[in-house]
C-alpha atoms as a PDB file:
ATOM      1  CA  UNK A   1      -3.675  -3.314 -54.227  1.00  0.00           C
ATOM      2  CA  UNK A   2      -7.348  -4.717 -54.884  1.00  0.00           C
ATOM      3  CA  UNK A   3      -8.394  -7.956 -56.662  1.00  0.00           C
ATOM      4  CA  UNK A   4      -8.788  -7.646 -60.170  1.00  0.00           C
ATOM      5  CA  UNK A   5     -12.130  -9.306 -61.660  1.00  0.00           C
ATOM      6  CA  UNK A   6     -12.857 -10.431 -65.118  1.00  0.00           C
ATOM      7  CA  UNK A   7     -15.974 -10.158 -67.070  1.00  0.00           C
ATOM      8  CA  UNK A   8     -17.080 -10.877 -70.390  1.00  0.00           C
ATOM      9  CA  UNK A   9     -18.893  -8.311 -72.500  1.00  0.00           C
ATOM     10  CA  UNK A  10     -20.329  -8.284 -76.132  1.00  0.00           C
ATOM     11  CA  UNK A  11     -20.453  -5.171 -78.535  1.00  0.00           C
ATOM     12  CA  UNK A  12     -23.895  -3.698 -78.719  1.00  0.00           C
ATOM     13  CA  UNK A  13     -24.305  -2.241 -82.229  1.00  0.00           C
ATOM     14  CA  UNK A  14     -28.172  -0.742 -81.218  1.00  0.00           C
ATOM     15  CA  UNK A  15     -28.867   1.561 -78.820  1.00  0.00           C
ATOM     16  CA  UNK A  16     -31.854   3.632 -77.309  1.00  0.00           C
ATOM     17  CA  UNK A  17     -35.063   2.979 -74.950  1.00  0.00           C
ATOM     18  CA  UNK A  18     -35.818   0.068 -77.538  1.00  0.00           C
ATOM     19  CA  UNK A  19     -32.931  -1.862 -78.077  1.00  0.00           C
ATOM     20  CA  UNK A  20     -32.359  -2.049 -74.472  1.00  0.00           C
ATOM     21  CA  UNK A  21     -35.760  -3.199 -73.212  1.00  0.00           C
ATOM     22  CA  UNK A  22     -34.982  -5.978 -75.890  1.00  0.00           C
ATOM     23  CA  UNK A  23     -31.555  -6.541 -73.964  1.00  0.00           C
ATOM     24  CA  UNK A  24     -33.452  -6.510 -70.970  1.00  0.00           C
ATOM     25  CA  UNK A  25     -36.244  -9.509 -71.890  1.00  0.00           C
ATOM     26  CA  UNK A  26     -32.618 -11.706 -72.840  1.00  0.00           C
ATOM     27  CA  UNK A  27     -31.997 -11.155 -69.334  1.00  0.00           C
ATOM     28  CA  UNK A  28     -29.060  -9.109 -70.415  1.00  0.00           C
ATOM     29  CA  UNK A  29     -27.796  -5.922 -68.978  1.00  0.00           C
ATOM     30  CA  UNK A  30     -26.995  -2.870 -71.597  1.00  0.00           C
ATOM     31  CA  UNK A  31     -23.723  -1.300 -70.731  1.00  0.00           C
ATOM     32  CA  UNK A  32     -21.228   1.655 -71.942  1.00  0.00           C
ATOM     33  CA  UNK A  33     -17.332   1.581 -71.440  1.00  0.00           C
ATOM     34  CA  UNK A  34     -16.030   5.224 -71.366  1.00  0.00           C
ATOM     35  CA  UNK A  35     -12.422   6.802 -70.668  1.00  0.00           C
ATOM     36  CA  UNK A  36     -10.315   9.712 -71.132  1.00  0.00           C
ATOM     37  CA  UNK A  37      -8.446   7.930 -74.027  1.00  0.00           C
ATOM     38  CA  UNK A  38     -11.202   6.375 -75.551  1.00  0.00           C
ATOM     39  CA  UNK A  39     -14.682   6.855 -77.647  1.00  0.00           C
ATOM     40  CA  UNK A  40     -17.800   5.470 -75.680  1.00  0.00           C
ATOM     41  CA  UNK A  41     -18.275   2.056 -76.502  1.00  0.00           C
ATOM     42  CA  UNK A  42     -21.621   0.286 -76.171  1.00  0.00           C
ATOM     43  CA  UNK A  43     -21.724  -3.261 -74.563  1.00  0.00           C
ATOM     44  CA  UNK A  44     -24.327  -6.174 -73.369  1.00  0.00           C
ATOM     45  CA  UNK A  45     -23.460  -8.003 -69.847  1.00  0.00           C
ATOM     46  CA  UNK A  46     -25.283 -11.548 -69.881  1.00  0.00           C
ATOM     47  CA  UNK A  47     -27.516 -11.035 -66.232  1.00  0.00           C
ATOM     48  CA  UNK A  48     -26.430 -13.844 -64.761  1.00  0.00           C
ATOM     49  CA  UNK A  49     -22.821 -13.795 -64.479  1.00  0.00           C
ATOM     50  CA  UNK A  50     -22.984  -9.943 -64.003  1.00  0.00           C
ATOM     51  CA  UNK A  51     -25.022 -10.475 -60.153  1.00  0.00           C
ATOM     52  CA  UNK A  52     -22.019 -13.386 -59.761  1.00  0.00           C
ATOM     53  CA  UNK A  53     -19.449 -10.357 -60.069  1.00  0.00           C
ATOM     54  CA  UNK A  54     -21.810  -8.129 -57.882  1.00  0.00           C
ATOM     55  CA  UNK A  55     -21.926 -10.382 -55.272  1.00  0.00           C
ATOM     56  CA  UNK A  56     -18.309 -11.117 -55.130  1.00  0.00           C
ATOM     57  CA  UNK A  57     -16.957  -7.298 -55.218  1.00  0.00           C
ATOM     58  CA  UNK A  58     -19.355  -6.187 -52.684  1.00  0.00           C
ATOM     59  CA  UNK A  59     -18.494  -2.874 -51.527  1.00  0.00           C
ATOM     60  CA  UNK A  60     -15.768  -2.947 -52.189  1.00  0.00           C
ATOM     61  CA  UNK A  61     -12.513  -0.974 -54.939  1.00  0.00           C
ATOM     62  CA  UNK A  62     -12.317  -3.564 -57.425  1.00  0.00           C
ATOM     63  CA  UNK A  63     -10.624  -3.160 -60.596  1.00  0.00           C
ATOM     64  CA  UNK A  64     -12.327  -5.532 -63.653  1.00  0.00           C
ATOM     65  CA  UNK A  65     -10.701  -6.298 -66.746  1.00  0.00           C
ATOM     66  CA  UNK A  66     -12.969  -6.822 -70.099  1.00  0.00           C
ATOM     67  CA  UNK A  67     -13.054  -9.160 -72.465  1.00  0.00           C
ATOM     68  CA  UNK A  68     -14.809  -7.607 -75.098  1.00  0.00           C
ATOM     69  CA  UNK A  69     -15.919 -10.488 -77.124  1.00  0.00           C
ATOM     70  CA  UNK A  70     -13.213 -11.642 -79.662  1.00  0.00           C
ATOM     71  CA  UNK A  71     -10.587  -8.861 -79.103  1.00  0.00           C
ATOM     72  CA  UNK A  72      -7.444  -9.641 -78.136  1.00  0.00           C
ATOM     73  CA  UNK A  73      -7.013  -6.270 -75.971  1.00  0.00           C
ATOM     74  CA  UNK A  74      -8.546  -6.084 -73.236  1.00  0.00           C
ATOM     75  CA  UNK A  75     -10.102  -3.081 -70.838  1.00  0.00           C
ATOM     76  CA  UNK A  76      -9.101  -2.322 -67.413  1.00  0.00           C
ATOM     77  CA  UNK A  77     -11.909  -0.390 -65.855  1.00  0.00           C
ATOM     78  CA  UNK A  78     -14.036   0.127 -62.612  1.00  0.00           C
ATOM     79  CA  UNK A  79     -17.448   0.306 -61.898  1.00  0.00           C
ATOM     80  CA  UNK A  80     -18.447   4.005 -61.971  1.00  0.00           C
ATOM     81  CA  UNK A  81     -22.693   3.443 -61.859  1.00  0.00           C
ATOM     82  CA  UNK A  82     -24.850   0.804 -61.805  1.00  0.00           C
ATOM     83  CA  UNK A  83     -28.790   1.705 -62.092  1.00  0.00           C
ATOM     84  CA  UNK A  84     -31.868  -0.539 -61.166  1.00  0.00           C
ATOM     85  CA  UNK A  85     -35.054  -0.208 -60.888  1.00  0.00           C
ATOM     86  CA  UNK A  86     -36.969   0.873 -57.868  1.00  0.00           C
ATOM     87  CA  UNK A  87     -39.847  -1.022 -57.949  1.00  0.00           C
ATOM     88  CA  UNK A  88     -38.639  -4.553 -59.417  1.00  0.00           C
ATOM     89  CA  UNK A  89     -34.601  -3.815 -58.341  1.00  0.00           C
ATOM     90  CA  UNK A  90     -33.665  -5.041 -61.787  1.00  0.00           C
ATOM     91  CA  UNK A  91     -30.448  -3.725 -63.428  1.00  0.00           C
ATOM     92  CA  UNK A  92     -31.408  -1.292 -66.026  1.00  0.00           C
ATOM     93  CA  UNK A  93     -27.689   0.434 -67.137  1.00  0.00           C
ATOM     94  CA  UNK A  94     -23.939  -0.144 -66.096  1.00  0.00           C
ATOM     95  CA  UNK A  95     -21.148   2.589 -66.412  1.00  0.00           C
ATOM     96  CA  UNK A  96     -17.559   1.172 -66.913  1.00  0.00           C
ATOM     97  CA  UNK A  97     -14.328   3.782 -66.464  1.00  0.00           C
ATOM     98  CA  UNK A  98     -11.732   2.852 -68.390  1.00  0.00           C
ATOM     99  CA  UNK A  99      -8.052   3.192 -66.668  1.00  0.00           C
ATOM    100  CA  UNK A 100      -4.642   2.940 -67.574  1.00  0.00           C
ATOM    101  CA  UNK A 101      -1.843   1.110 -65.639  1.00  0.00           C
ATOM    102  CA  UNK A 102       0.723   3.776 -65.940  1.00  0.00           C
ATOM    103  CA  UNK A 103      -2.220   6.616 -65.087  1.00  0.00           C
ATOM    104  CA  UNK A 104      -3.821   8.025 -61.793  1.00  0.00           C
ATOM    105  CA  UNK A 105      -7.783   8.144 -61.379  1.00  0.00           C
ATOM    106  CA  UNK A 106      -9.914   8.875 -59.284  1.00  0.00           C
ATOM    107  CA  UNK A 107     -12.381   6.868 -57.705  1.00  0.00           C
ATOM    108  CA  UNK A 108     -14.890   6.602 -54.182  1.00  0.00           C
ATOM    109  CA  UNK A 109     -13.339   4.215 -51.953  1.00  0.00           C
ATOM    110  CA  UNK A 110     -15.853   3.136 -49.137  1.00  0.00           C
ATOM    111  CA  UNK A 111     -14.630   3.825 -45.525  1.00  0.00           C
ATOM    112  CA  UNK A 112     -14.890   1.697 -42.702  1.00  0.00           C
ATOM    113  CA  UNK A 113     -14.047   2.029 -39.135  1.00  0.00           C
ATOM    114  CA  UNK A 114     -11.569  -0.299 -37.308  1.00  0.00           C
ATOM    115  CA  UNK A 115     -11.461  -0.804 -33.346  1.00  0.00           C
ATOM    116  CA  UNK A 116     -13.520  -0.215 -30.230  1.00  0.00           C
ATOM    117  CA  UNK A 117     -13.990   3.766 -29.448  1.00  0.00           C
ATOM    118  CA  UNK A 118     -12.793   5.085 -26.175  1.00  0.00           C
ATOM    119  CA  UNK A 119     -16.327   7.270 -25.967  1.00  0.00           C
ATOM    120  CA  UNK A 120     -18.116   3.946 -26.758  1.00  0.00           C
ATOM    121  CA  UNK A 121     -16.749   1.727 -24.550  1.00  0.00           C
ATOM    122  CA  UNK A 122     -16.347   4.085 -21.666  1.00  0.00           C
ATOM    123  CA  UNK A 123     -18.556   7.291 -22.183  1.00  0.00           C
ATOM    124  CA  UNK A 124     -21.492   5.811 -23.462  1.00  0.00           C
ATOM    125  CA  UNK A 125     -21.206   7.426 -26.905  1.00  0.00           C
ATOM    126  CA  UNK A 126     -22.234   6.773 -30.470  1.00  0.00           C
ATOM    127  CA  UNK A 127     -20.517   6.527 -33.685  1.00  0.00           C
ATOM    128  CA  UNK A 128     -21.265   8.128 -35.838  1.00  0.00           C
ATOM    129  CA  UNK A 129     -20.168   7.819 -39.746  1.00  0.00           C
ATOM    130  CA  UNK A 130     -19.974  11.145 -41.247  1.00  0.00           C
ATOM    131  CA  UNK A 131     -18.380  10.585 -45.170  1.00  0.00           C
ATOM    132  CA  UNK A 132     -19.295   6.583 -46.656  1.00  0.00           C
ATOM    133  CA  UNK A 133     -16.972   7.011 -48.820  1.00  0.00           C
ATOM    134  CA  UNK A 134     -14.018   9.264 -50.210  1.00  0.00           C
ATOM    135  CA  UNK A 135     -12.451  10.205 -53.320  1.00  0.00           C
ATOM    136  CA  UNK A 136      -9.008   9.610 -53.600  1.00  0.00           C
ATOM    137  CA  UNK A 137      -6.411   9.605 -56.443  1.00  0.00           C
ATOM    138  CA  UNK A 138      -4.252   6.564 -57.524  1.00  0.00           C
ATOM    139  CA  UNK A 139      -2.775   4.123 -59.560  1.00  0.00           C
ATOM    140  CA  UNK A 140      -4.620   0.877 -60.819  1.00  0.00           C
ATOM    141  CA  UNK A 141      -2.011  -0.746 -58.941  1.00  0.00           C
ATOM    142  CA  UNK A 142      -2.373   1.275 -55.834  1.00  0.00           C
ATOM    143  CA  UNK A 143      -6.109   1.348 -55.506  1.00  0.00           C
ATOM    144  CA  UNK A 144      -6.892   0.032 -51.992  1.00  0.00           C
ATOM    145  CA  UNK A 145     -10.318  -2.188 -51.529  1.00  0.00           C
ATOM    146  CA  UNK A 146     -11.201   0.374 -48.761  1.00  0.00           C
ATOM    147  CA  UNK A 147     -10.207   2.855 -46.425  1.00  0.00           C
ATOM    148  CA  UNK A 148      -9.586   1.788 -42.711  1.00  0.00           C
ATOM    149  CA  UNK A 149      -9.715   4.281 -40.087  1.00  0.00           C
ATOM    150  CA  UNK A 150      -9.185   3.084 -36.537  1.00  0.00           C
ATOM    151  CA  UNK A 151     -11.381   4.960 -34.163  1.00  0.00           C
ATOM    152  CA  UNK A 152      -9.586   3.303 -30.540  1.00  0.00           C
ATOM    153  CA  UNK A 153      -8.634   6.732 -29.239  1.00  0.00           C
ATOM    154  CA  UNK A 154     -12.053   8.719 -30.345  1.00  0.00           C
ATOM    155  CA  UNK A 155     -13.533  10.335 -27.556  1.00  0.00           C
ATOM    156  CA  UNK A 156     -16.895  12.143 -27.180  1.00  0.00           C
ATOM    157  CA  UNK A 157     -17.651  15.076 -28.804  1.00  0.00           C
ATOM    158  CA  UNK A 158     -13.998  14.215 -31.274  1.00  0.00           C
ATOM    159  CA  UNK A 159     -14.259  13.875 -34.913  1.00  0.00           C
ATOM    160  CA  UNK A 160     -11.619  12.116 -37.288  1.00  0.00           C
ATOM    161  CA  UNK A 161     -11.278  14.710 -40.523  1.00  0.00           C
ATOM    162  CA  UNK A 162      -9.618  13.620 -43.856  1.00  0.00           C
ATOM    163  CA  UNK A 163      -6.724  15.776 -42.902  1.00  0.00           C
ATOM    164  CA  UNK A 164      -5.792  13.409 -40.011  1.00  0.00           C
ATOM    165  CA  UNK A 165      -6.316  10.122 -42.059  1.00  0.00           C
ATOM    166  CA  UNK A 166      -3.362   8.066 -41.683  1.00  0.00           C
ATOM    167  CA  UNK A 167      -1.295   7.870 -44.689  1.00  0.00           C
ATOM    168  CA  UNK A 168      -1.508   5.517 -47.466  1.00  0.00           C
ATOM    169  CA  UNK A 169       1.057   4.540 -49.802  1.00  0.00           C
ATOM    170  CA  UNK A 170       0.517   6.021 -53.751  1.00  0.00           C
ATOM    171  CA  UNK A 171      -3.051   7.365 -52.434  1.00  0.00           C
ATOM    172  CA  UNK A 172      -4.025  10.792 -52.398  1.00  0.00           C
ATOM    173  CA  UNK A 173      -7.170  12.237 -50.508  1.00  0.00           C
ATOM    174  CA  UNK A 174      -8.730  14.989 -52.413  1.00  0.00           C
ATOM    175  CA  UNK A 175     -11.690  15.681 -50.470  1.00  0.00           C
ATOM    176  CA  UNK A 176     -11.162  18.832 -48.215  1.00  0.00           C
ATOM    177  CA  UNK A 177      -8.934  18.432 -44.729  1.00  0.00           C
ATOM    178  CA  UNK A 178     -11.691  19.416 -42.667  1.00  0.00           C
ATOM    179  CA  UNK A 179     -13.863  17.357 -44.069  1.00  0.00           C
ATOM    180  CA  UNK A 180     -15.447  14.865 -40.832  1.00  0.00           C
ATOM    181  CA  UNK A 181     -15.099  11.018 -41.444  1.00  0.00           C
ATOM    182  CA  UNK A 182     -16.289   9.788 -38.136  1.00  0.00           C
ATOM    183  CA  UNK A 183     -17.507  11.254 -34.736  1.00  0.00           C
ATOM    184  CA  UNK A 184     -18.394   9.594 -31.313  1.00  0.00           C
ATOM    185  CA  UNK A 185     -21.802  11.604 -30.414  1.00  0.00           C
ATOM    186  CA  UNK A 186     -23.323  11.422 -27.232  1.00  0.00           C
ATOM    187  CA  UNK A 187     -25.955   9.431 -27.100  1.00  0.00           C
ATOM    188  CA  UNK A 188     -29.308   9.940 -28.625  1.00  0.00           C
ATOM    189  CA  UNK A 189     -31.720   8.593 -25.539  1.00  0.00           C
ATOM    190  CA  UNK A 190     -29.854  11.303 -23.341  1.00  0.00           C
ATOM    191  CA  UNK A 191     -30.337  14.486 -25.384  1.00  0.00           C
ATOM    192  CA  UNK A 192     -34.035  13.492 -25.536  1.00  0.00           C
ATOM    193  CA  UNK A 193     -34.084  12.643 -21.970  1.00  0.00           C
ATOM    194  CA  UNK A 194     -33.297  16.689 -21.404  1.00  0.00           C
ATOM    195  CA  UNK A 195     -35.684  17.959 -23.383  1.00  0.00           C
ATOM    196  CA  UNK A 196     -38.205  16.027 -21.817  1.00  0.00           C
ATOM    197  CA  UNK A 197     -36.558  17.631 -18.293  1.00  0.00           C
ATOM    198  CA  UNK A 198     -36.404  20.888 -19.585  1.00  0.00           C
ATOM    199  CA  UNK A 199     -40.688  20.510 -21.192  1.00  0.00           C
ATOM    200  CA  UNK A 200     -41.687  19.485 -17.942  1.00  0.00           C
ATOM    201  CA  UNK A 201     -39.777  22.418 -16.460  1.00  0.00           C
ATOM    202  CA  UNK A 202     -41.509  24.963 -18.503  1.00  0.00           C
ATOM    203  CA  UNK A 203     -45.100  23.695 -17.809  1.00  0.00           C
ATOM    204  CA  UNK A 204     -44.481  23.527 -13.949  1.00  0.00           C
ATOM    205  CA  UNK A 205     -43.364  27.387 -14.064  1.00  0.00           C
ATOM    206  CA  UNK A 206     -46.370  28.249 -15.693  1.00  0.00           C
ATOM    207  CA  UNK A 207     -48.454  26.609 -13.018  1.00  0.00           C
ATOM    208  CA  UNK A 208     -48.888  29.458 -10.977  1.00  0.00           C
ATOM    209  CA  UNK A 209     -51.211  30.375  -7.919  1.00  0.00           C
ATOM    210  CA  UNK A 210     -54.041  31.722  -9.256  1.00  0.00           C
ATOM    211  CA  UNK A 211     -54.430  29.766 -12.036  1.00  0.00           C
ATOM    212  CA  UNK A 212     -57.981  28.750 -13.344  1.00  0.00           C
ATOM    213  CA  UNK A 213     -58.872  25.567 -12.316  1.00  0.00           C
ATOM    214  CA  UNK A 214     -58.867  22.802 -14.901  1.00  0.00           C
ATOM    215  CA  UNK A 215     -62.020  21.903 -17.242  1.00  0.00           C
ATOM    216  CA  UNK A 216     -64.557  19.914 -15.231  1.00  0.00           C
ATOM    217  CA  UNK A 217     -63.100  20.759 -11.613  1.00  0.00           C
ATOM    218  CA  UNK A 218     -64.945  21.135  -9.220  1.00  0.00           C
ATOM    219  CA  UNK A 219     -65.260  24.565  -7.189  1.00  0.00           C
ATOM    220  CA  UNK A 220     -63.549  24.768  -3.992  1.00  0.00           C
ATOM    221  CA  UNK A 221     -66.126  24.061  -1.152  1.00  0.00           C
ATOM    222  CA  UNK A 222     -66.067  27.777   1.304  1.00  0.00           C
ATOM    223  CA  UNK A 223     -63.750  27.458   4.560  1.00  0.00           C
ATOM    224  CA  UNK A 224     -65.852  26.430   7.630  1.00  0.00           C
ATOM    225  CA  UNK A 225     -67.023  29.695   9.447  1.00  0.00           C
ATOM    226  CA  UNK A 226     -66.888  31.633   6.525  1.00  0.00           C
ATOM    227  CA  UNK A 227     -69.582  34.689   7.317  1.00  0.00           C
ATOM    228  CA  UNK A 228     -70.334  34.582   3.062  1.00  0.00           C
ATOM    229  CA  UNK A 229     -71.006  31.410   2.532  1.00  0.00           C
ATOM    230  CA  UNK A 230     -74.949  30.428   2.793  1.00  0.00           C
ATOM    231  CA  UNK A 231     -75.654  27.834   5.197  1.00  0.00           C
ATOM    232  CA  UNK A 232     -77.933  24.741   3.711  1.00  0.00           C
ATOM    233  CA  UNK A 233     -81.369  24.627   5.822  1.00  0.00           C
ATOM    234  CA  UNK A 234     -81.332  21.512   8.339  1.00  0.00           C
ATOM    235  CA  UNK A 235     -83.510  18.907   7.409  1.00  0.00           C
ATOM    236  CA  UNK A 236     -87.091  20.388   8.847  1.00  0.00           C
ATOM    237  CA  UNK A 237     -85.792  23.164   9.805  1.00  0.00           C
ATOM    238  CA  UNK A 238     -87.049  26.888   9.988  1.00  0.00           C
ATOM    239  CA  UNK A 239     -89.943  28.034   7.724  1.00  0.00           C
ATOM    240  CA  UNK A 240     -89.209  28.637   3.667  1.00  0.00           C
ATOM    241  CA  UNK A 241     -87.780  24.833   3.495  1.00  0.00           C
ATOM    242  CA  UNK A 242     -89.500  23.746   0.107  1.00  0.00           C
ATOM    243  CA  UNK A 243     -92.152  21.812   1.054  1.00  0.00           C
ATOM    244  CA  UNK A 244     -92.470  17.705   1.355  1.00  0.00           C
ATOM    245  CA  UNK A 245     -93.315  15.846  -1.230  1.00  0.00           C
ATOM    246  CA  UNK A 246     -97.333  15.379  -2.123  1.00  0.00           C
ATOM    247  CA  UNK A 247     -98.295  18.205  -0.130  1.00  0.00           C
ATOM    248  CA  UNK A 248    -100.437  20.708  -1.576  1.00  0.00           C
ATOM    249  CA  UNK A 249     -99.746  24.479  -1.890  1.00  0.00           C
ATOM    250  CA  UNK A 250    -100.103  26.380   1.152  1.00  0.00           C
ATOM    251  CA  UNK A 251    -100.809  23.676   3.172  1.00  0.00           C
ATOM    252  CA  UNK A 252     -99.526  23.703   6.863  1.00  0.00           C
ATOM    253  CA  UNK A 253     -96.482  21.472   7.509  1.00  0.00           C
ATOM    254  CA  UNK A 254     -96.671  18.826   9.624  1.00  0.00           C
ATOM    255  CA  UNK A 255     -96.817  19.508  13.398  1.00  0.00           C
ATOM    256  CA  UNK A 256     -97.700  23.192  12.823  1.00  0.00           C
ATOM    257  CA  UNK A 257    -100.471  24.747  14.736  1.00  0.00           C
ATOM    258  CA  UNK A 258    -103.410  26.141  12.964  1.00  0.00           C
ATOM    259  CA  UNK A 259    -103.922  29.978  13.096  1.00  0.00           C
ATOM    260  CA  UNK A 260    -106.291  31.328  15.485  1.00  0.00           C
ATOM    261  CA  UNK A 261    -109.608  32.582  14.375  1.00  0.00           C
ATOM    262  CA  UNK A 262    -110.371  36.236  14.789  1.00  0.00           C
ATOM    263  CA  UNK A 263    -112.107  37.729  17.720  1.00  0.00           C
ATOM    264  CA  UNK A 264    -116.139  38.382  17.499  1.00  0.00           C
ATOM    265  CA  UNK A 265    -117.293  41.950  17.855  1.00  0.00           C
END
């Protein structure tokens, strides 16, 4: 069975947007107590001692009892929502759900996962946590803190399901059977590992010969002996070199003989 808590609440005769910004500037926390036997009840939490009780359920089952200002009777319950605020995390609403000692309820039990996994420790596998948490049905005397589930014998590529939880005494699941709690997955590095393989497998098939060449590459230079390709003149070589520089159009080059003069008649 899990710790009871006590907290004191106050009646809150006002309600609405108003009334509970008001709350909420006493650093007090607006609050509603509902059950199946009972009408809705409006209540005030002072801040304080409400993140005291926060901090000391944790995550975990808790059942707290009430004390609703100067009545004699009070409320078992359990926390069914809390809001806050996003942006400055302050407590804006509780929900309380009101229980009876002689009744089942249900409630979300977190799950946590006992032991070293076979696949871990010797496969190199992950765990991984499929369902945080689980309804189950039970009575406030029965309500565990959590559910364990040890994970020793889980193997890669093995899932624990709700319909092999181990039982519990006065607790019933009610989630589906094959619902998964936990796996041991392989791990994450290696499955992107093969598609990395299996990318650079794809690009080298569609390197084919006869691809184009890559931007900016340079042509092949022709095989040596190759009748087509056009042999570079040798430096002062054979007449329609381009002429050195500074000499003047149709000038003869250097070393040339001038041309003989015609004959006289």
């Amino acid at each position: 069975m899990s710790k009871q808590f006590k907290l004191n609440v106050d009646p809150r005769a006002q309600t609405g947007r108003s009334a509970s910004r008001r709350l909420r500037k006493a650093n007090r926390v607006p609050a509603i107590l509902y059950g199946k036997h009972t009408k809705p009840e409006s209540l005030s939490i002072e801040g304080p001692e409400f993140v005291r009780l926060l901090k000391a359920v944790g995550s975990r089952a808790v059942l707290i009892e009430l004390q609703r200002g100067d009545k004699v009777d009070k409320a078992l319950s359990f926390l069914q929502e809390v809001q806050r605020d996003p942006m400055t995390d302050k407590f804006l609403h509780v929900d309380f759900h009101e229980v009876k000692e002689n009744e089942k309820f249900e409630i979300r039990v977190p799950v946590h996962a006992e032991g070293e996994s076979f696949g871990v420790k010797n496969q190199s596998g992950v765990l991984e946590m499929a369902s945080y948490t689980l309804r189950i049905r039970v009575l406030p005397k029965d309500l565990p803190e959590s559910i364990t589930v040890d994970v020793t014998e889980l193997k890669v590529g093995e899932t624990i399901k709700v319909g092999s939880l181990k039982a519990i005494a006065g607790v019933e699941f009610m989630d589906p059977k094959g619902q998964p709690v936990v796996s041991c997955v392989e791990p994450v590095a290696e499955i992107v590992q093969e598609v990395v393989v299996t990318a650079s497998a794809a690009e080298g098939a569609a390197a084919a010969p006869g691809a184009a060449p890559a931007d900016g590459a340079a042509a092949a230079a022709p095989a040596a002996g190759d009748p087509k390709a056009a042999a570079a003149p040798a430096a002062g070589g054979k007449p329609g070199a381009a002429p050195a520089a500074g000499a003047k159009p149709g000038a003869p080059a250097a070393g040339a003989k001038p041309a003989a003069a015609p004959a006289k008649k």
